[in-house]
N, C-alpha and C. Protein backbone atom coordinates (compact mmCIF):
# COMPACT_ATOMS: atom_id res chain seq x y z
N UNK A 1 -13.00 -2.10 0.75
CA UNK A 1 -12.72 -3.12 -0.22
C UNK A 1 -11.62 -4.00 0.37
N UNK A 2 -12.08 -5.41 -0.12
CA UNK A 2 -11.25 -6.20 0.84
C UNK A 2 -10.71 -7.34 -0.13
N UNK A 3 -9.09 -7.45 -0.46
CA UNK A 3 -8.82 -8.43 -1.48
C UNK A 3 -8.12 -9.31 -0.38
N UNK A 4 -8.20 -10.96 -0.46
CA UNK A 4 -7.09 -11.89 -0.74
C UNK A 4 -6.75 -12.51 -1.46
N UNK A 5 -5.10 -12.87 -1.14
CA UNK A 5 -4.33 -13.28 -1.80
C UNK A 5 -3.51 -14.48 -1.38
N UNK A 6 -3.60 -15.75 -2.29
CA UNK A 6 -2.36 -16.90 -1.38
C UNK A 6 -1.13 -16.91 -2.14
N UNK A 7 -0.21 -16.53 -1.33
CA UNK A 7 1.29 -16.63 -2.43
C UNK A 7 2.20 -17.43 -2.02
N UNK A 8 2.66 -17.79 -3.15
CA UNK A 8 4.11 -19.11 -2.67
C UNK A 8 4.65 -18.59 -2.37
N UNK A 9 5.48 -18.11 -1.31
CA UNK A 9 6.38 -17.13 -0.48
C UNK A 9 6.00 -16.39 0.14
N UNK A 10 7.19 -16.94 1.34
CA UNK A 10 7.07 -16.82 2.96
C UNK A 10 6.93 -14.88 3.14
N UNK A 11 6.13 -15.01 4.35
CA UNK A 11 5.54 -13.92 4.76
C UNK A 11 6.72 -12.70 4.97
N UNK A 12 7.75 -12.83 5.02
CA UNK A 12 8.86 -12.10 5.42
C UNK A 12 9.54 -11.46 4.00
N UNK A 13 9.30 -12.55 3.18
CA UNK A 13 9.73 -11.89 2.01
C UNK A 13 8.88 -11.12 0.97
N UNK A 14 7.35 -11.08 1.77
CA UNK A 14 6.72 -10.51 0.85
C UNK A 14 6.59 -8.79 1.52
N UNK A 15 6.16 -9.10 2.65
CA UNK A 15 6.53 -8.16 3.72
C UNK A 15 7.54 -7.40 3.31
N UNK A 16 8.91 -7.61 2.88
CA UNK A 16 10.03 -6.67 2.85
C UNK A 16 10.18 -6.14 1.08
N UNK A 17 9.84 -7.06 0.44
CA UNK A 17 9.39 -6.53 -0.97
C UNK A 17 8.27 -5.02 -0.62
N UNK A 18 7.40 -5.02 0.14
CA UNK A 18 6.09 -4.06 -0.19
C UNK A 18 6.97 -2.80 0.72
N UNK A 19 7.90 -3.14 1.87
CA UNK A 19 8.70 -1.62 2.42
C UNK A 19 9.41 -1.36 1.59
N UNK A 20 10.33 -2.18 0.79
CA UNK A 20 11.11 -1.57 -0.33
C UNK A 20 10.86 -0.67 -1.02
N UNK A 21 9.57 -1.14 -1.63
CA UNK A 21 8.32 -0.47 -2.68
C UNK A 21 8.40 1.21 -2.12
N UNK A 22 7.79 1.08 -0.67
CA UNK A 22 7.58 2.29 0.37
C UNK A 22 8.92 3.24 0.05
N UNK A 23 9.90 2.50 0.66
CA UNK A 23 10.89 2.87 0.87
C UNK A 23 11.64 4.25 -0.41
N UNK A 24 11.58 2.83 -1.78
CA UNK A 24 11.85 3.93 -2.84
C UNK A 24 10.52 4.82 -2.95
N UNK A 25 9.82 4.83 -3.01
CA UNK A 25 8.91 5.70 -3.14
C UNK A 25 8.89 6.81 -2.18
N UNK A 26 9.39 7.39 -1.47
CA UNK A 26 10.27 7.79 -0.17
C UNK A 26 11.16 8.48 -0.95
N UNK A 27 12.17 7.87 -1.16
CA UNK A 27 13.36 8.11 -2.11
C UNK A 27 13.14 9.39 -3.35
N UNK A 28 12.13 8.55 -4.04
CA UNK A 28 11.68 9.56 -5.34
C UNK A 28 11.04 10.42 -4.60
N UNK A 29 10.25 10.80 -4.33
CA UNK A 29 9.18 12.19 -3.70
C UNK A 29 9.81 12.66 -2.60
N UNK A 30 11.35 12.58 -2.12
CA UNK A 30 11.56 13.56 -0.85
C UNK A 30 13.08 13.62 -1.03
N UNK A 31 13.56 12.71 -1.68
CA UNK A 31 15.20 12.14 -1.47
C UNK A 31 15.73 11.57 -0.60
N UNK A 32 14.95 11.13 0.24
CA UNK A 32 15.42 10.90 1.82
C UNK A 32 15.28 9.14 1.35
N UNK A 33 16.94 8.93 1.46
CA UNK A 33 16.99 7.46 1.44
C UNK A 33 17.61 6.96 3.16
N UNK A 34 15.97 6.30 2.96
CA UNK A 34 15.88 5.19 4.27
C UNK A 34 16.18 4.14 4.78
N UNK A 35 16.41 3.34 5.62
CA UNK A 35 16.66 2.32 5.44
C UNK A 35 15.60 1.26 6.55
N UNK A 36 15.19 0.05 6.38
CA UNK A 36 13.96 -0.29 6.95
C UNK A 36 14.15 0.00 9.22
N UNK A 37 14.83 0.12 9.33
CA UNK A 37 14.61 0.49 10.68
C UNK A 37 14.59 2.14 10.92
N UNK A 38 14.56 2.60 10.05
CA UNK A 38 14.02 4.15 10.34
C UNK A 38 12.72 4.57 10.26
N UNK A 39 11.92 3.47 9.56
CA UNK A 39 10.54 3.63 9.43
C UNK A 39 9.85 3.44 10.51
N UNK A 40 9.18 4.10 11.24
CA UNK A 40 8.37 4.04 12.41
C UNK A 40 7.09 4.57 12.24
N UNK A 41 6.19 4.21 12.74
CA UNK A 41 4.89 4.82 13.21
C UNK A 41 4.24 6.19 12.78
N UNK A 42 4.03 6.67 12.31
CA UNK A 42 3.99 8.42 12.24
C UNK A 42 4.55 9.06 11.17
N UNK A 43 5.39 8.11 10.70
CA UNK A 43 6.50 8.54 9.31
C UNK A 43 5.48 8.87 8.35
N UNK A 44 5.67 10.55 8.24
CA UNK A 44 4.87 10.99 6.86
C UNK A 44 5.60 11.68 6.03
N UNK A 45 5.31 11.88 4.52
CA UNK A 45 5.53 12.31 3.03
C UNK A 45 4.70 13.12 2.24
N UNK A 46 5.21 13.18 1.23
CA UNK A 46 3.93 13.88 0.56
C UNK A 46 4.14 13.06 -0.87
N UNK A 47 3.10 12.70 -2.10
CA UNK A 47 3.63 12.52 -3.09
C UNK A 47 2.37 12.61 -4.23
N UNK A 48 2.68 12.28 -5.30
CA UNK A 48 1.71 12.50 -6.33
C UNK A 48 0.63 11.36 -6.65
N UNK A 49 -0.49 11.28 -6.43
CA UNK A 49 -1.14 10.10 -6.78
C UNK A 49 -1.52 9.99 -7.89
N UNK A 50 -1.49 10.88 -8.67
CA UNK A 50 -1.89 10.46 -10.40
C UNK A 50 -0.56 10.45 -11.11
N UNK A 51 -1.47 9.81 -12.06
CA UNK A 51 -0.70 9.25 -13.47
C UNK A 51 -0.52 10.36 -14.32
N UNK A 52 -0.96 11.14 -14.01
CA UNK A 52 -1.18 12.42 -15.42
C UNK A 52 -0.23 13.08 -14.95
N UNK A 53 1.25 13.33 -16.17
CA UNK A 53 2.16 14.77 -15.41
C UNK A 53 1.41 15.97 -15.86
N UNK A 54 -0.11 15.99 -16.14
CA UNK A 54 -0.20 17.31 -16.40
C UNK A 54 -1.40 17.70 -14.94
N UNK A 55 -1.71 16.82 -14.45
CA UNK A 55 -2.66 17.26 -13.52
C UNK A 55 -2.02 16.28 -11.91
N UNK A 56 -1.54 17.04 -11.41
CA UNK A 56 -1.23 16.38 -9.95
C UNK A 56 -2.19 16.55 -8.81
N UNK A 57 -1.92 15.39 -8.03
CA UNK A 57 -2.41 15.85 -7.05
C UNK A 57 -1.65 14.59 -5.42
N UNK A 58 -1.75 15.55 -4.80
CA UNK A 58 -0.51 15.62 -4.42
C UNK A 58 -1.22 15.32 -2.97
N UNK A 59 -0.74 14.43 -1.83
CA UNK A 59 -1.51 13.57 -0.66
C UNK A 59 0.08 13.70 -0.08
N UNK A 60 -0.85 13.09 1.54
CA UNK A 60 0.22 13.25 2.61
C UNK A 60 -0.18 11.86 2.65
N UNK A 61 1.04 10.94 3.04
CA UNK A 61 0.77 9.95 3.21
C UNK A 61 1.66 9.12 4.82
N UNK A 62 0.84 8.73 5.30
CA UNK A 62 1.36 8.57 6.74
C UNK A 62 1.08 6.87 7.41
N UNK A 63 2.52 6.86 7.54
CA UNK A 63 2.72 5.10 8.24
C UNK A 63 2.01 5.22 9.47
N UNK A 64 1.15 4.78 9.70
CA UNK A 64 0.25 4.85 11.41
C UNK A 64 0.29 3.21 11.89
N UNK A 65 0.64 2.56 11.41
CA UNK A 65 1.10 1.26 12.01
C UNK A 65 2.18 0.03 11.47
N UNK A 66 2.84 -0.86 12.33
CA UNK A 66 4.07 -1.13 11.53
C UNK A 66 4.30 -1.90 12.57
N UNK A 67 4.23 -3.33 11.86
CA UNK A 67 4.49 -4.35 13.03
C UNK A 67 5.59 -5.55 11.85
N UNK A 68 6.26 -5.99 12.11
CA UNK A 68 7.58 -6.51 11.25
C UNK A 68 7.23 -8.02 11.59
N UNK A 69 7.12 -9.09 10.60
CA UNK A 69 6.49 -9.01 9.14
C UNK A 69 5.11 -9.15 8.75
N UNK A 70 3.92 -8.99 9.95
CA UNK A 70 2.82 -9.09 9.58
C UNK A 70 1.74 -8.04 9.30
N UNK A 71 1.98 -6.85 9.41
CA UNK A 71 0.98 -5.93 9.24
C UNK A 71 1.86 -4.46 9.60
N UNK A 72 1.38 -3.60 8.39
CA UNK A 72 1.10 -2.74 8.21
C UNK A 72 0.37 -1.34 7.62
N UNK A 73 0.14 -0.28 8.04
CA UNK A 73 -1.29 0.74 7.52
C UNK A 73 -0.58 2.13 7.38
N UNK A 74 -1.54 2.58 6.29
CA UNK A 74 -0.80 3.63 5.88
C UNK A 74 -2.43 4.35 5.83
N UNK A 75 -2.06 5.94 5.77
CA UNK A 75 -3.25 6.86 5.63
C UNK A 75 -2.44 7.43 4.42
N UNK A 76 -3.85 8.05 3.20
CA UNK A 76 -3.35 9.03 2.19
C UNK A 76 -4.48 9.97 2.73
N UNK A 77 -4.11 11.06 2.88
CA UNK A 77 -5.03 12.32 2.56
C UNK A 77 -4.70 13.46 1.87
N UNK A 78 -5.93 13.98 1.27
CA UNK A 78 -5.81 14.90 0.14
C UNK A 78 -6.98 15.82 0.17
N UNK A 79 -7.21 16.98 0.52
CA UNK A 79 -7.98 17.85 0.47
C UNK A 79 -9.31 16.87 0.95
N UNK A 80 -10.48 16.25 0.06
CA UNK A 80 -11.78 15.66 0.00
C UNK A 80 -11.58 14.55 0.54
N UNK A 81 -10.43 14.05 0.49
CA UNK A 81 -9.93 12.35 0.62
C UNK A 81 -9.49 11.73 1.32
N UNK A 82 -9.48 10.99 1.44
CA UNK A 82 -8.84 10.37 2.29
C UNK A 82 -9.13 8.39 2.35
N UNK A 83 -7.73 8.22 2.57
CA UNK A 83 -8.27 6.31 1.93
C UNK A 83 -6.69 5.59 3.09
N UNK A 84 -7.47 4.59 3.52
CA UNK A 84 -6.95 3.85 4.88
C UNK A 84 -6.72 2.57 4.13
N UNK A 85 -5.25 2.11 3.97
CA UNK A 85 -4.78 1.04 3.21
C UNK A 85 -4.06 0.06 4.45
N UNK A 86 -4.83 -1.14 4.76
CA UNK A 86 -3.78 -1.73 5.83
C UNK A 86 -3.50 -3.34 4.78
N UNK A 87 -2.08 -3.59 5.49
CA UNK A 87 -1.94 -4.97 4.46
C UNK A 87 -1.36 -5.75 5.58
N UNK A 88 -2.13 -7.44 5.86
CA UNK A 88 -1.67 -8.25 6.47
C UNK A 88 -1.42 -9.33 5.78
N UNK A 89 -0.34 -9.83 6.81
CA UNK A 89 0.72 -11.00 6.07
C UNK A 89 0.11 -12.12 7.24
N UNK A 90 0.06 -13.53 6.98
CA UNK A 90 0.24 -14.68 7.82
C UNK A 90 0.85 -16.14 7.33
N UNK A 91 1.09 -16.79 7.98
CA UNK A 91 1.41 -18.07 7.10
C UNK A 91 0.64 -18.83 6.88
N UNK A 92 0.78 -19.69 5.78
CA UNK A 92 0.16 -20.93 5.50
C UNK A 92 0.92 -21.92 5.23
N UNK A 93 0.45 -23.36 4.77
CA UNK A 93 1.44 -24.35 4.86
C UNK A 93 2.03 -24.56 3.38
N UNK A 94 1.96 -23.50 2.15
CA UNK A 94 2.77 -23.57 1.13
C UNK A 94 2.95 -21.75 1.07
N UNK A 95 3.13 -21.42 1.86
CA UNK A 95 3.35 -20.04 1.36
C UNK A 95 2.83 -18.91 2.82
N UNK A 96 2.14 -17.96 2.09
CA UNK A 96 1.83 -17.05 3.14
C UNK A 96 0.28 -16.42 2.62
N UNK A 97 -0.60 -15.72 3.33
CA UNK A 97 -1.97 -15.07 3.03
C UNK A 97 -1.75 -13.97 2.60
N UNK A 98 -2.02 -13.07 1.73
CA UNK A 98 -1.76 -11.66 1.96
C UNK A 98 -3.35 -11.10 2.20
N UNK A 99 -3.77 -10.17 2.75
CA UNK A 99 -5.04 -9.62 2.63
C UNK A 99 -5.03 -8.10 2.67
N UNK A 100 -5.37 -7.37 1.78
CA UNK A 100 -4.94 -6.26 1.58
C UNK A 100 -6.17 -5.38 1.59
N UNK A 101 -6.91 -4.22 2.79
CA UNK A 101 -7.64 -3.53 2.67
C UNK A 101 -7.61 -2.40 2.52
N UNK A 102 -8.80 -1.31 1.93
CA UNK A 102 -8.75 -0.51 1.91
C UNK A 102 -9.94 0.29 1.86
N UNK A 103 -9.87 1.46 2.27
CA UNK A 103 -11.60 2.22 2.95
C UNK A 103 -11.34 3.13 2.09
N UNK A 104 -12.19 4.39 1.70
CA UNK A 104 -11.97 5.34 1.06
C UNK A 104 -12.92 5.82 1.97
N UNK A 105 -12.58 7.62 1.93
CA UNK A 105 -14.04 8.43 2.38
C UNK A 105 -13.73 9.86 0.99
N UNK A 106 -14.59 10.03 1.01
CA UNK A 106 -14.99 11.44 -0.25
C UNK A 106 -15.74 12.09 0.72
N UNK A 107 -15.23 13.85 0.84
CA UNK A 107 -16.22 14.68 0.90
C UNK A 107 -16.53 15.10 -0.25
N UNK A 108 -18.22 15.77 -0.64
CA UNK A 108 -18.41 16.37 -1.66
C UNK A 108 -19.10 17.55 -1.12
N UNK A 109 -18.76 18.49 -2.07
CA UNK A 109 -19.48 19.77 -1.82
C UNK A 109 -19.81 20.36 -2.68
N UNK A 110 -20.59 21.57 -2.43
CA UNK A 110 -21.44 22.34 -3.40
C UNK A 110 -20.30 23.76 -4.29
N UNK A 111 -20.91 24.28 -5.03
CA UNK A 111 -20.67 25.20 -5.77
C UNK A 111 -19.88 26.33 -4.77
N UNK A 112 -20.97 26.41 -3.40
CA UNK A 112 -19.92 27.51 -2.72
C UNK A 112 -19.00 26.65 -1.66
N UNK A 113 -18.73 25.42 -1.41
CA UNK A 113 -17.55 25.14 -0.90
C UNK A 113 -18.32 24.52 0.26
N UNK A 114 -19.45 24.57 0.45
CA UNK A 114 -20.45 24.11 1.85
C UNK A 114 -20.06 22.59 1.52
N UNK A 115 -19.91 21.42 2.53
CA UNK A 115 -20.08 20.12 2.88
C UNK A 115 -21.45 19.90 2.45
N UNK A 116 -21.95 18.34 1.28
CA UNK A 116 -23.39 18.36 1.29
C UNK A 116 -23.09 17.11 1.83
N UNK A 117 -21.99 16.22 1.29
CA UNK A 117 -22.17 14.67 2.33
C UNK A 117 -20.80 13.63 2.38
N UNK A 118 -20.80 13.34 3.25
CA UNK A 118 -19.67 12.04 3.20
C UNK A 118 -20.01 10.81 2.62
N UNK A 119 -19.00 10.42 1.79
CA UNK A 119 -19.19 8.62 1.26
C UNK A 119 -18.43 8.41 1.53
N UNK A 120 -18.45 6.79 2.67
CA UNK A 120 -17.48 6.38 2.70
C UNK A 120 -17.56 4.61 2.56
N UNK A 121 -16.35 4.12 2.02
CA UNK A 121 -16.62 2.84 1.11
C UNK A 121 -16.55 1.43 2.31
N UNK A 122 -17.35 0.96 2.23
CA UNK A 122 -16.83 -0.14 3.18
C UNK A 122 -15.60 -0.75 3.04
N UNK A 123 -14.84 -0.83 4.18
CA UNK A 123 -13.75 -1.80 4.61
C UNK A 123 -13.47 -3.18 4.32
N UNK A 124 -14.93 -3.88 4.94
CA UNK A 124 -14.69 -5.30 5.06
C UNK A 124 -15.34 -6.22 3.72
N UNK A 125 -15.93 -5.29 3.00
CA UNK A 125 -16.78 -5.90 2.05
C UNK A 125 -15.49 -6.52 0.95
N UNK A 126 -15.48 -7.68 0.95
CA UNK A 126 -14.64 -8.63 0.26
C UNK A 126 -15.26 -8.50 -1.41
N UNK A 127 -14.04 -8.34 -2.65
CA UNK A 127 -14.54 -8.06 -3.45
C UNK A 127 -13.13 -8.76 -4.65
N UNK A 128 -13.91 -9.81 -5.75
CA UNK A 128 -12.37 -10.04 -6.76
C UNK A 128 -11.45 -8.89 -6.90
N UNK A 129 -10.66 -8.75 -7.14
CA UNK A 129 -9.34 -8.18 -7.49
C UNK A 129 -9.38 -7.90 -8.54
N UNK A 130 -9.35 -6.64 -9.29
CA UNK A 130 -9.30 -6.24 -10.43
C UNK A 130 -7.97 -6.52 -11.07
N UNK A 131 -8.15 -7.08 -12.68
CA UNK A 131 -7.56 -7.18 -13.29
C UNK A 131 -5.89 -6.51 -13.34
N UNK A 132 -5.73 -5.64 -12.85
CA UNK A 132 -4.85 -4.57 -12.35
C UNK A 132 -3.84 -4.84 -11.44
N UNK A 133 -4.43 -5.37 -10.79
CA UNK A 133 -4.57 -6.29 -9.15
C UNK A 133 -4.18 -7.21 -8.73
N UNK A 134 -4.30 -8.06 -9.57
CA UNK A 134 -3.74 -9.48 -9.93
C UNK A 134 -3.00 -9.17 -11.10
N UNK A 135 -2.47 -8.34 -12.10
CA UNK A 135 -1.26 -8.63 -12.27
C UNK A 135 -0.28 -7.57 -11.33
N UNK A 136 -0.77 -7.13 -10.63
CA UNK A 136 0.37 -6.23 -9.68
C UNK A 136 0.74 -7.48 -8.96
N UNK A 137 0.06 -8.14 -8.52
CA UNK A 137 0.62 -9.18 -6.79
C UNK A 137 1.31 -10.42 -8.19
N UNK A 138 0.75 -10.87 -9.45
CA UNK A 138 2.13 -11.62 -10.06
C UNK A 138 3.31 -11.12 -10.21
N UNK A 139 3.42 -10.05 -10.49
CA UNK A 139 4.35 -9.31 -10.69
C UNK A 139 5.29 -9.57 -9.32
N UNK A 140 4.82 -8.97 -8.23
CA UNK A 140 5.77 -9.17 -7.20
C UNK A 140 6.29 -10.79 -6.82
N UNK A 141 5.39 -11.29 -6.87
CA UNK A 141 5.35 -12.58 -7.04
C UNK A 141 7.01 -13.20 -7.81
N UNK A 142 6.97 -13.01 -8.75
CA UNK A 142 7.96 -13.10 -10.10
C UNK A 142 8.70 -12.30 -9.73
N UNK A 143 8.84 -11.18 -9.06
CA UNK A 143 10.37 -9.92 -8.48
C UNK A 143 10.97 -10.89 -7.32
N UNK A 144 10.14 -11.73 -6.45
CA UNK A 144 10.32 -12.44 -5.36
C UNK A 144 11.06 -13.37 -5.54
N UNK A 145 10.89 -14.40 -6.89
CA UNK A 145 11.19 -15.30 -7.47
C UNK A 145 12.63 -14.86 -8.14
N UNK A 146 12.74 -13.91 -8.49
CA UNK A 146 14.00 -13.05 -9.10
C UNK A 146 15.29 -13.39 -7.76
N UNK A 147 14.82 -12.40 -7.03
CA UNK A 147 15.36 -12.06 -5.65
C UNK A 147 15.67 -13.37 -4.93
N UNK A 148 15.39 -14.47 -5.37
CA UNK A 148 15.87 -15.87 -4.04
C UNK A 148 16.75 -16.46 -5.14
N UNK A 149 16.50 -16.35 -6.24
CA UNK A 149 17.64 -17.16 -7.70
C UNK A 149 18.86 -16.22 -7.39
N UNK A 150 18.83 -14.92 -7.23
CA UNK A 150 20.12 -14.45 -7.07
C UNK A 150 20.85 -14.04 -5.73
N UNK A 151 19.77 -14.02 -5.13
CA UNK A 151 20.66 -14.61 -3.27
C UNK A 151 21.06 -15.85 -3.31
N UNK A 152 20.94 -17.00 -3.88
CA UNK A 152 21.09 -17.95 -4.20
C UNK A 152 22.95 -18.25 -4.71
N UNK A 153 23.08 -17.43 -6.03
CA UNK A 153 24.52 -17.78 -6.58
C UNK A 153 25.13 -17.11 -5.71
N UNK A 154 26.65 -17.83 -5.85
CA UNK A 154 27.51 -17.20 -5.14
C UNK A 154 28.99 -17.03 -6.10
């Protein structure tokens, strides 16, 4: 699945908004407060991917690429799962591109635990942005907009 996005603001600041994101999220699931040049390549975690505190489930999640401010990819895996999230940044002449992909693969199996098949979701297949989706990227959007009004006063 393949979303873009055009945002009024420069690629650097959107870029360092989404490690922040990383960053605390880092923070909450390990305690280990980071700071953006400790993040390298290989940097893995563990954390909860659901919403439900009554049913967890719980993924390793691993930085496998990291290039400062245009691209970076992360792996989640989880027992059956596994889903390849890369997000690139570029410029444009009012702002910056964002394009944000992501693959999924599912194993499924039978009753006694045997493999019957892999699904795995296409990558490149370009698809609207769920409702969800678009208000997540306004949202940052508007945190971004926050963040330059108060670097701003002095």
């Amino acid at each position: 699945m393949k979303h873009t996005f055009h945002l009024r603001a420069a690629k650097e600041e959107v870029f360092d908004y989404f490690i922040d994101v990383l960053l605390q999220d880092v923070l909450a699931y390990t305690g280990q407060k980071l700071s953006r040049s400790q993040l390298k390549e290989g940097f893995t975690y563990r954390k909860n991917l659901s919403n439900n505190p009554k049913k967890s489930r719980i993924a390793t999640v691993r930085l496998t690429e990291y290039h400062y401010p245009e691209h970076y990819a992360v792996i989640y895996t989880r027992d059956d799962f596994r889903k390849r999230a890369v997000y690139d940044l570029s410029d444009e002449r009012q702002g910056c591109r964002f394009v944000m992909t992501q693959q999924q693969e599912k194993k499924l199996r039978d009753e006694s635990g045997a493999l019957l098949w892999t699904v795995t979701e296409s990558a490149e297949r370009e698809e609207k942005p769920s409702l969800m989706t678009r208000l997540r990227i306004r949202a940052v959007v508007r945190q971004l907009r926050k963040r330059s009004k108060t670097a701003v006063v002095l």
